[in-house]
Protein backbone atom coordinates (compact mmCIF):
# COMPACT_ATOMS: atom_id res chain seq x y z
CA UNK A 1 -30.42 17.29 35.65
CA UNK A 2 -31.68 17.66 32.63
CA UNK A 3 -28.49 17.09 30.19
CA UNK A 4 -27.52 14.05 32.90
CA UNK A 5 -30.62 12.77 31.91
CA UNK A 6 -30.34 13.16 28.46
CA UNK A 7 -26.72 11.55 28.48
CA UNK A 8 -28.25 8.13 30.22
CA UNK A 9 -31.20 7.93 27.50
CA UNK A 10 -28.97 8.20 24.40
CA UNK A 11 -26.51 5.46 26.27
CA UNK A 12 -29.59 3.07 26.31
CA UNK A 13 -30.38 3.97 23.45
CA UNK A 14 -27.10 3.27 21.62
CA UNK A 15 -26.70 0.10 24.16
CA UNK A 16 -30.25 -1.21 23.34
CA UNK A 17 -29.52 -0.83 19.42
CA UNK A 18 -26.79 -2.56 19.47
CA UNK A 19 -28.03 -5.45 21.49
CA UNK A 20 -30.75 -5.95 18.81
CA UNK A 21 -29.20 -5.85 15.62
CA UNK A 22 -25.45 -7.21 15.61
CA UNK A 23 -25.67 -11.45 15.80
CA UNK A 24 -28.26 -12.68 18.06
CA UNK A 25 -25.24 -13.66 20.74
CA UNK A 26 -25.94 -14.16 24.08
CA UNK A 27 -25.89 -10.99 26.02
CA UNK A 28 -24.40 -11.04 29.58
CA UNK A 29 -21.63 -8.79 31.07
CA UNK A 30 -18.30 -9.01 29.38
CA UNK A 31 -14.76 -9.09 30.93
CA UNK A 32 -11.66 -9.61 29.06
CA UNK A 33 -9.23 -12.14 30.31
CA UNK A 34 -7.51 -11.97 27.28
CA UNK A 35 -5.87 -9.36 25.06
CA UNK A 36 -7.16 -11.62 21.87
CA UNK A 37 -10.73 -11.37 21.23
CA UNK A 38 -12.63 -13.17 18.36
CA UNK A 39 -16.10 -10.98 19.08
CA UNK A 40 -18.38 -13.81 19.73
CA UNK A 41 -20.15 -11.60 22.32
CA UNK A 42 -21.65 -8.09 21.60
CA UNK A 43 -21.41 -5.07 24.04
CA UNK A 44 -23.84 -4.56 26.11
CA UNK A 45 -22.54 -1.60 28.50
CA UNK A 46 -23.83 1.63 27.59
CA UNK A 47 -21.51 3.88 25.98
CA UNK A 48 -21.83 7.68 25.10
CA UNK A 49 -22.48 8.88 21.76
CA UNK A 50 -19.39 10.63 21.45
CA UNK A 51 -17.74 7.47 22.63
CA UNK A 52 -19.85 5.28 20.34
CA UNK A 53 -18.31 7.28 17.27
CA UNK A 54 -14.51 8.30 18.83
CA UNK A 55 -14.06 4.50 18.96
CA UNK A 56 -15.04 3.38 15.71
CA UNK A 57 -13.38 6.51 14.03
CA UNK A 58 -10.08 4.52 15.83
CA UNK A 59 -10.40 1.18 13.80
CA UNK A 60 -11.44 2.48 10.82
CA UNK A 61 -8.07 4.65 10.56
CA UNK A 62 -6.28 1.40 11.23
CA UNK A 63 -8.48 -0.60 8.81
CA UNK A 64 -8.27 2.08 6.19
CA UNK A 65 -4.52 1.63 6.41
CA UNK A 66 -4.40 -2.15 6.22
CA UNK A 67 -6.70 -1.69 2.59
CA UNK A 68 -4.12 0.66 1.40
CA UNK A 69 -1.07 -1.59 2.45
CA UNK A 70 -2.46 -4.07 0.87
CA UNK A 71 -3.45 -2.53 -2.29
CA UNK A 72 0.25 -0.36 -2.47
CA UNK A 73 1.81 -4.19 -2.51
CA UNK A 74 3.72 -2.92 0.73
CA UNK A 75 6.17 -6.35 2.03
CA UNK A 76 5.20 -8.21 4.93
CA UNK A 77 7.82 -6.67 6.69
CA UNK A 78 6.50 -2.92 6.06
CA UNK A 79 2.87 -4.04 7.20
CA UNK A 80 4.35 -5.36 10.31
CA UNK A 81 6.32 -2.18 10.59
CA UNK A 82 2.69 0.24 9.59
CA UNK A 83 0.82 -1.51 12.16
CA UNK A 84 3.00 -1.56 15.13
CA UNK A 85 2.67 2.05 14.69
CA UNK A 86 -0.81 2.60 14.32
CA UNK A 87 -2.09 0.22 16.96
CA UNK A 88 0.30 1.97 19.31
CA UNK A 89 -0.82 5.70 18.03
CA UNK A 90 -4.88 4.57 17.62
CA UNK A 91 -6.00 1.10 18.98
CA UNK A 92 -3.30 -0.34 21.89
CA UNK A 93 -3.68 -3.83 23.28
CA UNK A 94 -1.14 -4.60 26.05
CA UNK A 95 -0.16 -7.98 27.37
CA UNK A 96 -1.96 -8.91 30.39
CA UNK A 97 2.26 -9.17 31.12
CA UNK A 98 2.62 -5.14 31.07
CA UNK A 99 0.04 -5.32 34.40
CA UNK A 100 -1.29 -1.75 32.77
CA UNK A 101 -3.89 0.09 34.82
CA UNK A 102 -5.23 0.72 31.03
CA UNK A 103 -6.03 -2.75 30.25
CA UNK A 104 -9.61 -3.04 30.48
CA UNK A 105 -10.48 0.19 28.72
CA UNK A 106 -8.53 -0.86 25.88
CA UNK A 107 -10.30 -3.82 25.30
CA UNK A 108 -13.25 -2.21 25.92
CA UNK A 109 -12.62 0.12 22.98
CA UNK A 110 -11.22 -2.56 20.97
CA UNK A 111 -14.55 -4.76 21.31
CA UNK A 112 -17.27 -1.80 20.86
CA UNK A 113 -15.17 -0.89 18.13
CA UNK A 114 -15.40 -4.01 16.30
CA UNK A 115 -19.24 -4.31 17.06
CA UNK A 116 -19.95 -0.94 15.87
CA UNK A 117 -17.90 -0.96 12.26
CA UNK A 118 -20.09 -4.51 12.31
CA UNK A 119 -23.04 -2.47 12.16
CA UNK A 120 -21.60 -0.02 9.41
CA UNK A 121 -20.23 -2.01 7.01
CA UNK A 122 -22.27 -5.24 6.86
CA UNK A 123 -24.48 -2.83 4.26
CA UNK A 124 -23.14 -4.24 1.17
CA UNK A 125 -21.48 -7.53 0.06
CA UNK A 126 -18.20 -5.30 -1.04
CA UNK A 127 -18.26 -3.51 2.25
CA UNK A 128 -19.03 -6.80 4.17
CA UNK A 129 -15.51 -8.66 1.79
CA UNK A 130 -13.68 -5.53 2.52
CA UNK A 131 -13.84 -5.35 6.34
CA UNK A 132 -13.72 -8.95 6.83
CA UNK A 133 -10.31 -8.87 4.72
CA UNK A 134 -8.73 -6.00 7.15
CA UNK A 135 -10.05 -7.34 10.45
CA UNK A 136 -8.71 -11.02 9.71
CA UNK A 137 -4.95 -9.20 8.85
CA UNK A 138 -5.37 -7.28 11.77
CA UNK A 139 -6.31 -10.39 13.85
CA UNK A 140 -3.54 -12.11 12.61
CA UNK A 141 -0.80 -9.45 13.30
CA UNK A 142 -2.52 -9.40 17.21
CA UNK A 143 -1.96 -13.29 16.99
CA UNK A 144 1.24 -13.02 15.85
CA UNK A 145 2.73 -10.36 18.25
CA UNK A 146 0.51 -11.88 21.35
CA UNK A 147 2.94 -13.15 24.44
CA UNK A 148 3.34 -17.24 23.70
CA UNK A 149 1.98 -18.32 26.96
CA UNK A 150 -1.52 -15.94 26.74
CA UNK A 151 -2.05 -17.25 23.14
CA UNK A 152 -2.12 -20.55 24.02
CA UNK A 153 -4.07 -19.59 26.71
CA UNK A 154 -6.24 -17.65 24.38
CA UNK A 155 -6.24 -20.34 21.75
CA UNK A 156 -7.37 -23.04 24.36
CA UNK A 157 -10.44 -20.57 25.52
CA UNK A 158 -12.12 -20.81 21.81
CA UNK A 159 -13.00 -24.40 22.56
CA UNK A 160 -12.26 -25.47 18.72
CA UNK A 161 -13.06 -28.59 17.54
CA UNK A 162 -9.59 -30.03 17.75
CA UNK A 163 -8.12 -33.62 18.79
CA UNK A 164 -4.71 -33.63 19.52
CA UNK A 165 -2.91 -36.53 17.91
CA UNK A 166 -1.42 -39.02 20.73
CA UNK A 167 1.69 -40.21 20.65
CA UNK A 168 0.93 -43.64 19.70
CA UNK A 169 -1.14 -42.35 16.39
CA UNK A 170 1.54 -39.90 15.75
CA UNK A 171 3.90 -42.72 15.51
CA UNK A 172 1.66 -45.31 13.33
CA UNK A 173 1.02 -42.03 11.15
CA UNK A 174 4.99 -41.23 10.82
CA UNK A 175 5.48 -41.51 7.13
CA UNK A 176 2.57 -39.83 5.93
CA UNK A 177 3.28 -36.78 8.37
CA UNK A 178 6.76 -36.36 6.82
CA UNK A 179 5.77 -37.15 3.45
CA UNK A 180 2.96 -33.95 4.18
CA UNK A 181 5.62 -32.07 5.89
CA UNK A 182 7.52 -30.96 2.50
CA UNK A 183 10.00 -33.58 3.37
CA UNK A 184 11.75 -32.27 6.83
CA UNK A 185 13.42 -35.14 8.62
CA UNK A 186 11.88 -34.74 11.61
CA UNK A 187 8.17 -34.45 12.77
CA UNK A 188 7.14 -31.70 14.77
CA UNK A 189 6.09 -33.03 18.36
CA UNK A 190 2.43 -32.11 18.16
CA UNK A 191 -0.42 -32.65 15.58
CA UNK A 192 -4.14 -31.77 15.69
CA UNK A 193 -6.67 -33.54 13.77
CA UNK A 194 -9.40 -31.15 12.40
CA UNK A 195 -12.29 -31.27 9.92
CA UNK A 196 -10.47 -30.68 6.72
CA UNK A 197 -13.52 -28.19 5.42
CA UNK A 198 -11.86 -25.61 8.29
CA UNK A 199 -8.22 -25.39 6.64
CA UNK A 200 -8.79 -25.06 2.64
CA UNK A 201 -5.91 -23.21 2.06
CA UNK A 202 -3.59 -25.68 3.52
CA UNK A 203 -5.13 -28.60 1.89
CA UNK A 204 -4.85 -26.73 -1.39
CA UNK A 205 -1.41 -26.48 -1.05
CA UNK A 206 -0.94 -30.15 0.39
CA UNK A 207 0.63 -28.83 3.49
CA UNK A 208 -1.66 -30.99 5.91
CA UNK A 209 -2.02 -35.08 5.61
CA UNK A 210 -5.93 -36.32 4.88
CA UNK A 211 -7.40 -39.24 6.33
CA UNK A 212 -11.39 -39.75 6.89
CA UNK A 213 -12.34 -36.13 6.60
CA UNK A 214 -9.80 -35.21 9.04
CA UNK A 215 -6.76 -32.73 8.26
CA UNK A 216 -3.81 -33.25 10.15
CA UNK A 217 -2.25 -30.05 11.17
CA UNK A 218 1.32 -29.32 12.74
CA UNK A 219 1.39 -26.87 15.34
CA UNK A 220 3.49 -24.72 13.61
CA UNK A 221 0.33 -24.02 11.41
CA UNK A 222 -2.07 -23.48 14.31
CA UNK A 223 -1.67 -19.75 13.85
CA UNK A 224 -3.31 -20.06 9.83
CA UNK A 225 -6.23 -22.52 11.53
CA UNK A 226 -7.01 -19.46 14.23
CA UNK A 227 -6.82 -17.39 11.66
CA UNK A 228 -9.18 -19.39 9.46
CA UNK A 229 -11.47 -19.89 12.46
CA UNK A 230 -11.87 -16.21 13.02
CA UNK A 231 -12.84 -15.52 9.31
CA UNK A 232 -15.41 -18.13 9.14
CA UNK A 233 -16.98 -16.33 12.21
CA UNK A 234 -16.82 -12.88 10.95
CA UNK A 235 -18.39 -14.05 7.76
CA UNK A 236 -21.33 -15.60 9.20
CA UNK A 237 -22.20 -12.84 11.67
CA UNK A 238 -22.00 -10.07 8.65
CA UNK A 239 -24.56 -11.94 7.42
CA UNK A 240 -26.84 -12.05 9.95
CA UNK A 241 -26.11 -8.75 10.84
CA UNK A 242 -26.54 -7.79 7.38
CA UNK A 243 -30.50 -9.69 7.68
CA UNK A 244 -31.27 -7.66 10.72
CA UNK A 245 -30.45 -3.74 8.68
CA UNK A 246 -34.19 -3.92 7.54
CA UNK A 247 -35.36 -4.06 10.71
CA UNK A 248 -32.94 -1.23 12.38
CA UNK A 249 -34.53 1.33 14.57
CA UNK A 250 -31.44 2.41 16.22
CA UNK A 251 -32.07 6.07 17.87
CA UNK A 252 -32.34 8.07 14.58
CA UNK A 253 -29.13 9.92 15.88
CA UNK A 254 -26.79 6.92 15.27
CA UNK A 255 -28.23 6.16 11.29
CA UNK A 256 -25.72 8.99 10.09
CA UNK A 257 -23.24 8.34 12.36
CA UNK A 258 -22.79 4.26 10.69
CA UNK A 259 -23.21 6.31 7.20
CA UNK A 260 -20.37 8.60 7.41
CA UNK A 261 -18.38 5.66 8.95
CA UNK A 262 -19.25 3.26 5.91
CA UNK A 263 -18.34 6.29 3.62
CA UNK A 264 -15.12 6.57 5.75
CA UNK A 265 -14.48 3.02 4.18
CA UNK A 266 -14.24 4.81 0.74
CA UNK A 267 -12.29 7.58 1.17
CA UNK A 268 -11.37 7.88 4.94
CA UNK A 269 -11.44 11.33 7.20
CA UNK A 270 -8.25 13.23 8.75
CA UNK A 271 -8.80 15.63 11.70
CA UNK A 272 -7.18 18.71 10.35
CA UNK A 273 -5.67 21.39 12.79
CA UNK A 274 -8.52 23.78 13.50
CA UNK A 275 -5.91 26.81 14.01
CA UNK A 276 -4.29 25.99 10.41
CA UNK A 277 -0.95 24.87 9.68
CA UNK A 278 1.41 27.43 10.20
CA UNK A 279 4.68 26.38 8.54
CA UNK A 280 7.72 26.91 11.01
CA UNK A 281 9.11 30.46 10.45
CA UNK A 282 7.43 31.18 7.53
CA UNK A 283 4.77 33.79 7.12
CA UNK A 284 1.94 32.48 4.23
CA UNK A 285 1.20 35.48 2.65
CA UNK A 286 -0.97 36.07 -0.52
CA UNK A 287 2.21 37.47 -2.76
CA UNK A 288 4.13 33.59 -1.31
CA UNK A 289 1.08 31.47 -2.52
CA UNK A 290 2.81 31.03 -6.36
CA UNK A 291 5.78 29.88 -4.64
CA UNK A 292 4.69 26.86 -2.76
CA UNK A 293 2.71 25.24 -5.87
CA UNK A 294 5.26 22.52 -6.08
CA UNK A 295 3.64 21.29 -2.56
CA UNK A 296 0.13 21.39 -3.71
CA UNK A 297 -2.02 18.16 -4.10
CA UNK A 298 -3.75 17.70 -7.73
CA UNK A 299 -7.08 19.25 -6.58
CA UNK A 300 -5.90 22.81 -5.32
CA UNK A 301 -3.28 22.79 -8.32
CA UNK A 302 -6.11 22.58 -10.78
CA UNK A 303 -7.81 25.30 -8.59
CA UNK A 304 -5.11 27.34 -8.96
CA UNK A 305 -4.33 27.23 -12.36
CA UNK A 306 -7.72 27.33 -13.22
CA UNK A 307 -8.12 30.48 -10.97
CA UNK A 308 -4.76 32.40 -12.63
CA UNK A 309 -5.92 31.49 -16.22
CA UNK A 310 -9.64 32.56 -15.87
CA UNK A 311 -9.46 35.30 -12.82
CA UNK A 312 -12.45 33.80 -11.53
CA UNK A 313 -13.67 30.97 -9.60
CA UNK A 314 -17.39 29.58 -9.20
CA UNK A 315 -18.95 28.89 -5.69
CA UNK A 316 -17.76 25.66 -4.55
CA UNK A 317 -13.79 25.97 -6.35
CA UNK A 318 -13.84 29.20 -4.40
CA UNK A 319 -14.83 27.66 -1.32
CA UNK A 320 -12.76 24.46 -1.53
CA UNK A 321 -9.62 26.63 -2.20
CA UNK A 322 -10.11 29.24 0.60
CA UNK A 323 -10.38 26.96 3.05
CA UNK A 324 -7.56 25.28 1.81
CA UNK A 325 -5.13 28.59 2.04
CA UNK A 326 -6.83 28.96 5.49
CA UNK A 327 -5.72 25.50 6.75
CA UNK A 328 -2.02 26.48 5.39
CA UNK A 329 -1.65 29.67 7.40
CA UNK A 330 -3.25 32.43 5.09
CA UNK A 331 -5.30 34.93 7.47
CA UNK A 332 -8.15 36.25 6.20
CA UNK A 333 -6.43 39.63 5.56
CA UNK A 334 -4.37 38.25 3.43
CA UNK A 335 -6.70 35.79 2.13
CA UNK A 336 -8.94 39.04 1.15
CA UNK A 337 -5.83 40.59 -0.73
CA UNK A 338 -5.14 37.09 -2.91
CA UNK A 339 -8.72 36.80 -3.94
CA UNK A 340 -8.78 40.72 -5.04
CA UNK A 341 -5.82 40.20 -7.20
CA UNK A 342 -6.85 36.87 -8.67
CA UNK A 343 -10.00 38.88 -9.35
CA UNK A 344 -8.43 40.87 -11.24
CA UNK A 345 -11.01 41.50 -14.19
CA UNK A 346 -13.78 42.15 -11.79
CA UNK A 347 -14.81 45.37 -10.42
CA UNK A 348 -14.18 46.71 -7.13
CA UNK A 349 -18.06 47.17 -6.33
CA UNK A 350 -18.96 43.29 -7.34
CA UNK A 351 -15.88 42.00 -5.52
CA UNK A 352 -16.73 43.77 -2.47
CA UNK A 353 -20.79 42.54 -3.06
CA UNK A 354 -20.42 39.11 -3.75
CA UNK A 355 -17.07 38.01 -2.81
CA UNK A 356 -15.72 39.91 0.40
CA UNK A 357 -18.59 38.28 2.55
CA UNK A 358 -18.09 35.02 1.52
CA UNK A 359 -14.33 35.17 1.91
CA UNK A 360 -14.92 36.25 6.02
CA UNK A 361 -17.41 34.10 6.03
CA UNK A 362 -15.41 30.70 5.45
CA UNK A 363 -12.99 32.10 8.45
CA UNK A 364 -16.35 32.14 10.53
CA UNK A 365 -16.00 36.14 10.62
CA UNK A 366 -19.45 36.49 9.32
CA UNK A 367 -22.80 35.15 9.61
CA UNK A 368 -23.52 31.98 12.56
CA UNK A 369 -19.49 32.69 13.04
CA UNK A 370 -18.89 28.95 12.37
CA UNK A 371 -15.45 28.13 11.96
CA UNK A 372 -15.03 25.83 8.50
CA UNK A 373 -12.64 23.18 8.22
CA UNK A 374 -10.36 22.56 4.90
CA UNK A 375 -12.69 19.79 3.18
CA UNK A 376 -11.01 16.22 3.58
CA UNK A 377 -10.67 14.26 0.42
CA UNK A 378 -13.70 12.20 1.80
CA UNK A 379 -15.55 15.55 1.43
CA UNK A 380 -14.02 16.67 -1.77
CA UNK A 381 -14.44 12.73 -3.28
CA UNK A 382 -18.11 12.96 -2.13
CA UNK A 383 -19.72 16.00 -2.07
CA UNK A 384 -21.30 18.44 -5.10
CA UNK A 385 -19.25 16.97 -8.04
CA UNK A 386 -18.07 19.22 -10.20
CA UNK A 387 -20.18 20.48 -13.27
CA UNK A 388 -19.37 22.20 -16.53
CA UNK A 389 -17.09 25.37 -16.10
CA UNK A 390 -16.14 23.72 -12.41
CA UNK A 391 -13.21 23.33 -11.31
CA UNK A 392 -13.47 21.85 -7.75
CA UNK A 393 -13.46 18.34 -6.77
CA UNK A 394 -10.99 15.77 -7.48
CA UNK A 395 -8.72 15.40 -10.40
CA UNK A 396 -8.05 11.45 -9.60
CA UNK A 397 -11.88 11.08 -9.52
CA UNK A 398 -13.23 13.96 -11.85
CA UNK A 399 -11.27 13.75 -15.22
CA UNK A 400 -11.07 11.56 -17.51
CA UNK A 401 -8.32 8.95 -18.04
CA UNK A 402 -6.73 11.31 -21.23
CA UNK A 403 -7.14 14.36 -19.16
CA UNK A 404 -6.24 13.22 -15.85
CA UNK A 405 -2.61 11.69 -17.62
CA UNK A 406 -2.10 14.79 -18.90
CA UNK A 407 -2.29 17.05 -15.81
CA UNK A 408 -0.61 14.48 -14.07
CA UNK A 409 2.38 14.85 -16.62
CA UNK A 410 1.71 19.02 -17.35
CA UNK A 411 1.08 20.53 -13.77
CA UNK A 412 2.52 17.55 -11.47
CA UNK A 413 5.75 16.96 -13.89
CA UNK A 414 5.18 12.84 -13.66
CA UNK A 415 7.23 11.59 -16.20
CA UNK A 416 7.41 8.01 -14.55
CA UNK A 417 4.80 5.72 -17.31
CA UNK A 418 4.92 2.81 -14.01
CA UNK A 419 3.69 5.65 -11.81
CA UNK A 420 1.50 6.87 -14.65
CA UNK A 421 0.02 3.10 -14.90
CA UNK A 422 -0.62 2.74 -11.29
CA UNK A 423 -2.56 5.50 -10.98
CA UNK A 424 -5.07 4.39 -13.67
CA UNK A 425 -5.01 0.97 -12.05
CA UNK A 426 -5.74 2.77 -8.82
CA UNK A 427 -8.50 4.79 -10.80
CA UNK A 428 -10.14 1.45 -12.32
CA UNK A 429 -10.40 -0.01 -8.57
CA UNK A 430 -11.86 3.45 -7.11
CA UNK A 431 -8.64 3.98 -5.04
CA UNK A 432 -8.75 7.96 -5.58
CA UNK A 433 -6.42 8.53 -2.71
CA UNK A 434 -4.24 6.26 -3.35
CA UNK A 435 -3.13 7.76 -6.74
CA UNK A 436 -2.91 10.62 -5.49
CA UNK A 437 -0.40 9.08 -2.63
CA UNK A 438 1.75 7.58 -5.64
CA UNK A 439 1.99 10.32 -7.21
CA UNK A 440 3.37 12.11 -3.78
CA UNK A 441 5.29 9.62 -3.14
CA UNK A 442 6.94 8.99 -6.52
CA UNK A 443 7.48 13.44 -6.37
CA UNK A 444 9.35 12.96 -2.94
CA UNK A 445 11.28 9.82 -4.32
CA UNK A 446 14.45 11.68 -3.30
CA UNK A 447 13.61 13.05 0.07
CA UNK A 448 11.75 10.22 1.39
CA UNK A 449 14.84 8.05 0.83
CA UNK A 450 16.87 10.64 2.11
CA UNK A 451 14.72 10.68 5.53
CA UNK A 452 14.06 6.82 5.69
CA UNK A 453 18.19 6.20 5.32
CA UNK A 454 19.30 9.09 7.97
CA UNK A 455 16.90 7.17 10.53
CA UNK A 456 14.73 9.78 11.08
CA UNK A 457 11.87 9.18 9.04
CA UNK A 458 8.64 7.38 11.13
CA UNK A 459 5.76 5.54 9.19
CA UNK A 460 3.40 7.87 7.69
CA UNK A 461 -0.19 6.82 7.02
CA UNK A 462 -1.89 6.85 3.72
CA UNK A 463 -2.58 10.96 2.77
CA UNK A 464 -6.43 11.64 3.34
CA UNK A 465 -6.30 15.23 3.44
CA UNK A 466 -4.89 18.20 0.93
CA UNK A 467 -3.63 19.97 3.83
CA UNK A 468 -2.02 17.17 4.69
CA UNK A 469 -0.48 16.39 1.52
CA UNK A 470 0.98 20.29 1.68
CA UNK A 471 2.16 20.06 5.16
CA UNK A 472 4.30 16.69 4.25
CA UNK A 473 5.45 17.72 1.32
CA UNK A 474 6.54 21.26 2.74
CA UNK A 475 8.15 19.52 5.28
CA UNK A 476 10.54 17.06 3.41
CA UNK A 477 11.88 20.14 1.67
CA UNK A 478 12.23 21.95 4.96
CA UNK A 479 14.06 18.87 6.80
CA UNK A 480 16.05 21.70 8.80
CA UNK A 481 13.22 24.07 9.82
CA UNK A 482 11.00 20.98 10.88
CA UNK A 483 14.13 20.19 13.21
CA UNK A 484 14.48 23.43 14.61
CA UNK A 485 10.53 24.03 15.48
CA UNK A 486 10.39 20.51 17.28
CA UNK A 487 13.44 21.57 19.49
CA UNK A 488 11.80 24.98 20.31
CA UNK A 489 8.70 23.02 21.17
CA UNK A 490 10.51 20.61 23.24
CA UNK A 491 12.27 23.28 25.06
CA UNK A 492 8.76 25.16 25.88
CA UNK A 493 7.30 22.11 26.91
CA UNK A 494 10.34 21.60 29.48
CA UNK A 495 9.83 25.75 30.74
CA UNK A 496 5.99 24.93 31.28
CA UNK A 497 7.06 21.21 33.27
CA UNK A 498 9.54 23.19 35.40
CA UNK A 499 6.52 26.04 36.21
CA UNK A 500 4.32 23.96 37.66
């Protein structure tokens, strides 16, 4: 009774939190007759905490990717391609066409979702800019993959303040249409005349005729009006939910949920397999560790070599790198016989004092038995920079421009200047991971376009994690073993259908 109890308060709580602080909308009961949505209308169901935070850890992996699309200069065509994939894998919308029995919980989670990054990122005018920019493209791609009929009946449902030309104006306006049109022969059949303040862009670029105020739009550009019409919206209520984060008094158990989420923003979080990585048929062992350097991200690199040139490691490198070789596959046994070795200039006695415990501890062997995680580059970008003598953290963020070119072309063999470039541009803009993704990507160069032309390669999304970064990497150079583990898989999963 108790924890059922418990449950219903924090729901109110999160419910009544929201219903205070997001726009001053009118709250009533929400359905969803439409896969669209242009969040006029906060949530006002209550929601579980778990749920509160699940949800908005889904958009902000799609919105993270959108940012680094962007800023990676990736085509049209390869954004289209990224995002049909993540909003399949993270944030689905079907048609109301598909008659799915999943409809209304998807829009459910796609509207709390919204509300509740609303309420994290409206903090600060950069945050506010950035999350207005990656909603509107994801808006846009919804638009432009929605089913014809339900986004005109979606478009019609916004009640905009549009006149649709008749034909008799259309006709006394002829010339002037064409003459707007970039000379086609022919008019398009319908025009909408709308306050010329809502479609800047197009009367930049003289793509609409002006007459009294009024723009006149061809239909064919009603998708950039929308579009235009959502941003306005989302601008506006940023701001007044950005007047209302004084007054928050949310339950105090949601203030660092919307922190880490903003954070997220910066450098976002990957789940990492709790039970490591375990590479398919191959034993990590701590005499194999040298080996598989060419796989490691920057940041355990530097660990590395630091640890082989100075046999010694201060608290946080040590415990950024073991967990590391944990999330690869090293067992503690082994992880116990690396970090003797590496020790090699300390005595037995000290090693065994001050090292051994720590070492069982990070595998949750010792002390409250908690089981660590590898640290995310979120953690590593935002947590105890390193200090003099350190050698933890990251090398993107850490060094210095001279140093970090350097390493880049002495441990990571970049020889690329382009590459080289774009990683100090990335640097300038605070885009850690992403020059550390350019890097991978321009080290792969042969084996991604290897994978992408046999047809077998799937979108990846941006690398967030080290582990990550390893597991990829191992795997493009392992094209064969990867092959063989996924048909083993497959056939276990067909033994254990067949069972039951």
């Amino acid at each position: 009774m108790y924890k059922r109890d418990t449950a219903a308060a924090t729901r109110r709580r999160v419910n009544q939190a929201g219903r205070r602080h997001f726009d001053g909308g009118k709250f009533q009961p929400v359905d969803y007759p439409h896969r669209l949505n242009f969040y006029t209308t906060p949530p006002t169901e209550e929601v579980t905490l778990d749920e509160f935070e699940q949800w908005a850890i889904q958009r902000l992996k799609v919105l993270t990717e959108i940012e680094s699309a962007l800023f990676r200069n990736k085509t049209p065509d390869e954004l289209k391609s990224i995002l049909n994939d993540l909003l399949k894998r993270h944030l689905p919308l079907d048609a109301n066409s598909s008659r799915s029995e999943s409809l209304t919980a998807q829009r459910r989670t796609d509207h709390y979702s919204h509300f509740i990054l609303r309420l994290a990122f409206a903090r600060s005018d950069e945050l506010r800019k950035r999350f207005s920019k990656a909603e509107t493209i994801l808006f846009r791609h919804r638009l432009m993959t929605d089913d014809g009929l339900e986004r005109e009946g979606f478009i019609a449902s916004l009640g905009l303040d549009w006149e649709r030309l008749s034909d008799d104006e259309r006709s006394e306006l002829e010339s002037e249409l064409k003459a707007a049109s970039g000379g086609k022969k022919n008019l398009e059949p319908t025009y909408y005349k709308i306050d010329w303040e809502k479609v800047p862009e197009l009367v930049e670029r003289r793509m609409v005729f002006l007459k009294r105020g009024m723009a006149y739009v061809p239909a064919s550009l009603q998708t950039a009006v929308v579009v235009g019409e959502f941003t306005n919206h989302l601008d506006r209520a940023l701001e007044l939910t950005a007047r209302a984060l004084p007054r928050l008094d949310e339950d105090e158990r949601l203030i660092p949920i919307l922190n880490h989420l903003s954070h997220g923003f910066t450098a976002p979080e990957f789940t990492s397999d709790p039970n490591g990585t375990h590479l398919p048929g191959t034993a990590i062992t701590a005499a194999s560790i040298d080996s598989l350097l060419q796989h490691f991200p920057a940041c355990m690199l530097h660990l590395h070599t630091t640890l082989r040139r100075n046999k010694h490691l201060k608290h946080f490198g040590r415990l950024q790198y073991t967990l590391f070789l944990k999330g690869i596959g090293l067992s503690v046994e082994e992880a116990l016989i690396f970090w003797r070795s590496s020790f090699s200039a300390t005595p037995e006695d000290k090693f065994n004092k001050e090292y051994r415990y720590n070492i069982r501890h990070a595998y949750g062997l010792e002390g409250n038995r908690r089981d660590y995680k590898p640290h995310s580059c979120q953690q590593i970008l935002l947590e105890h920079a390193p200090g003099n003598g350190e050698a933890h953290g990251c090398p993107y963020r850490h060094f210095g421009p001279d140093n970090l070119r350097a390493f880049l072309q002495t441990q990571m063999g970049v020889t690329d200047s382009s590459v080289l470039q774009g990683v100090k541009n990335d640097n300038e803009a605070r885009k850690y991971h992403l020059g550390c993704n350019r890097v991978f990507e321009w080290k792969h160069r042969e084996e991604l376009k290897r994978e992408k032309e046999s047809g077998k390669g799937t979108v990846k999304e941006t690398i967030i994690h080290p582990n990550e970064y390893f597991l990829r990497s191992w795997e493009l150079a392992h094209p064969d073993e990867v092959q063989e583990a996924a048909k083993k898989m497959e056939g276990m999963e067909m033994k254990d259908e067949v069972m039951m």
